[in-house]
Protein backbone atom coordinates (compact mmCIF):
# COMPACT_ATOMS: atom_id res chain seq x y z
CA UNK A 1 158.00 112.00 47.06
CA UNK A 2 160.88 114.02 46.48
CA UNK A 3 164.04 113.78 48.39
CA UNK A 4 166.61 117.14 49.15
CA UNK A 5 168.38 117.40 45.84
CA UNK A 6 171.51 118.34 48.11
CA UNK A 7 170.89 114.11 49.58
CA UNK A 8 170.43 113.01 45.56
CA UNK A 9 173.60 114.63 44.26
CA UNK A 10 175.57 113.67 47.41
CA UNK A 11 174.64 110.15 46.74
CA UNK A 12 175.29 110.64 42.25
CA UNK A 13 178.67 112.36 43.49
CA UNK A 14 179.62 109.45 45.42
CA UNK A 15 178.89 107.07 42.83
CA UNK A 16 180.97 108.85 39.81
CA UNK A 17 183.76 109.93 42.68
CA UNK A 18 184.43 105.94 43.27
CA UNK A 19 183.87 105.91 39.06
CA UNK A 20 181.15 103.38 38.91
CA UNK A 21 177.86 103.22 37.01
CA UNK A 22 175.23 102.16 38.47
CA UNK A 23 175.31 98.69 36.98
CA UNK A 24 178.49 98.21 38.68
CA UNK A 25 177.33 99.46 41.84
CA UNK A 26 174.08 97.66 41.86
CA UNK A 27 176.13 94.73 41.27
CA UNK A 28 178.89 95.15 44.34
CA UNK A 29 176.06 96.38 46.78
CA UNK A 30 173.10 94.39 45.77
CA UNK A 31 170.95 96.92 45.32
CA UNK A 32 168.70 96.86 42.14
CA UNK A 33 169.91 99.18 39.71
CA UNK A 34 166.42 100.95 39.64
CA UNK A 35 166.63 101.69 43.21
CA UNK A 36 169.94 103.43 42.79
CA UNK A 37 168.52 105.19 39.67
CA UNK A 38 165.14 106.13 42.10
CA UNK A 39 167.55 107.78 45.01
CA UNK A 40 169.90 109.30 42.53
CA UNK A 41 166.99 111.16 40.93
CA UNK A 42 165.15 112.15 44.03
CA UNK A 43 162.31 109.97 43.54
CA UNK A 44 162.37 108.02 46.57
CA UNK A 45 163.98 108.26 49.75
CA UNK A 46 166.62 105.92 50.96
CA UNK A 47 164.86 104.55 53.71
CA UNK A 48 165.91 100.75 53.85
CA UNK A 49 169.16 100.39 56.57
CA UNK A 50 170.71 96.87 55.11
CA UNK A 51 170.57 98.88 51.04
CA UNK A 52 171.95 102.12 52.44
CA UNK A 53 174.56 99.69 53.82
CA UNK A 54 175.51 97.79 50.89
CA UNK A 55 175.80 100.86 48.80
CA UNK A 56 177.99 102.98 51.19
CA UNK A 57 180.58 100.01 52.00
CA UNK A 58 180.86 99.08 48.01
CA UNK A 59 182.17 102.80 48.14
CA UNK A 60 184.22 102.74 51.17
CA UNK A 61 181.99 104.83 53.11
CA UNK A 62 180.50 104.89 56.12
CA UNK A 63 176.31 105.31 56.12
CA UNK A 64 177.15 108.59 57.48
CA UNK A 65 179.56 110.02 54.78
CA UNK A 66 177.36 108.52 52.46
CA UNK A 67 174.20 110.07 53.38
CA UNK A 68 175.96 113.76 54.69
CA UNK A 69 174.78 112.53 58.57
CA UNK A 70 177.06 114.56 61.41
CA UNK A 71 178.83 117.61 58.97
CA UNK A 72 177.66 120.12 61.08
CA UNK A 73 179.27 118.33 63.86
CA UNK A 74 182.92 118.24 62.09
CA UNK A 75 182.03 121.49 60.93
CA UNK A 76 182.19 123.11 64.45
């Protein structure tokens, strides 16, 4: 499965915005470093609410920002 390579670089620029690797994220979220690697390369589809989570508050996000969810509301 392939995810929207607009999601997969949203979630890489995120990552190198905050200036982590993904070691150091997988290790302040909690979220297996493979799994980031899978999502960041469109290979699987961030599907699993608590991981999503974890990822987007080690950022300082919320699950929205970090996933793109309501722009074309703000956009309006």
């Amino acid at each position: 499965m392939n995810i929207p390579s607009d999601l997969a670089a949203r979630i890489v620029g995120h990552r190198k915005a905050a200036g982590l690797s993904r070691a150091k994220l997988s290790a302040l979220s909690g979220v297996p470093v493979r799994t980031i690697e899978d999502w960041e390369a469109g290979a699987r589809l961030p599907r699993d609410v608590w991981q999503i989570w974890n990822i987007a508050s080690a950022l300082g996000l919320t699950v929205e920002e970090y996933l793109g969810l309501g722009k074309e509301v703000a956009d309006e």
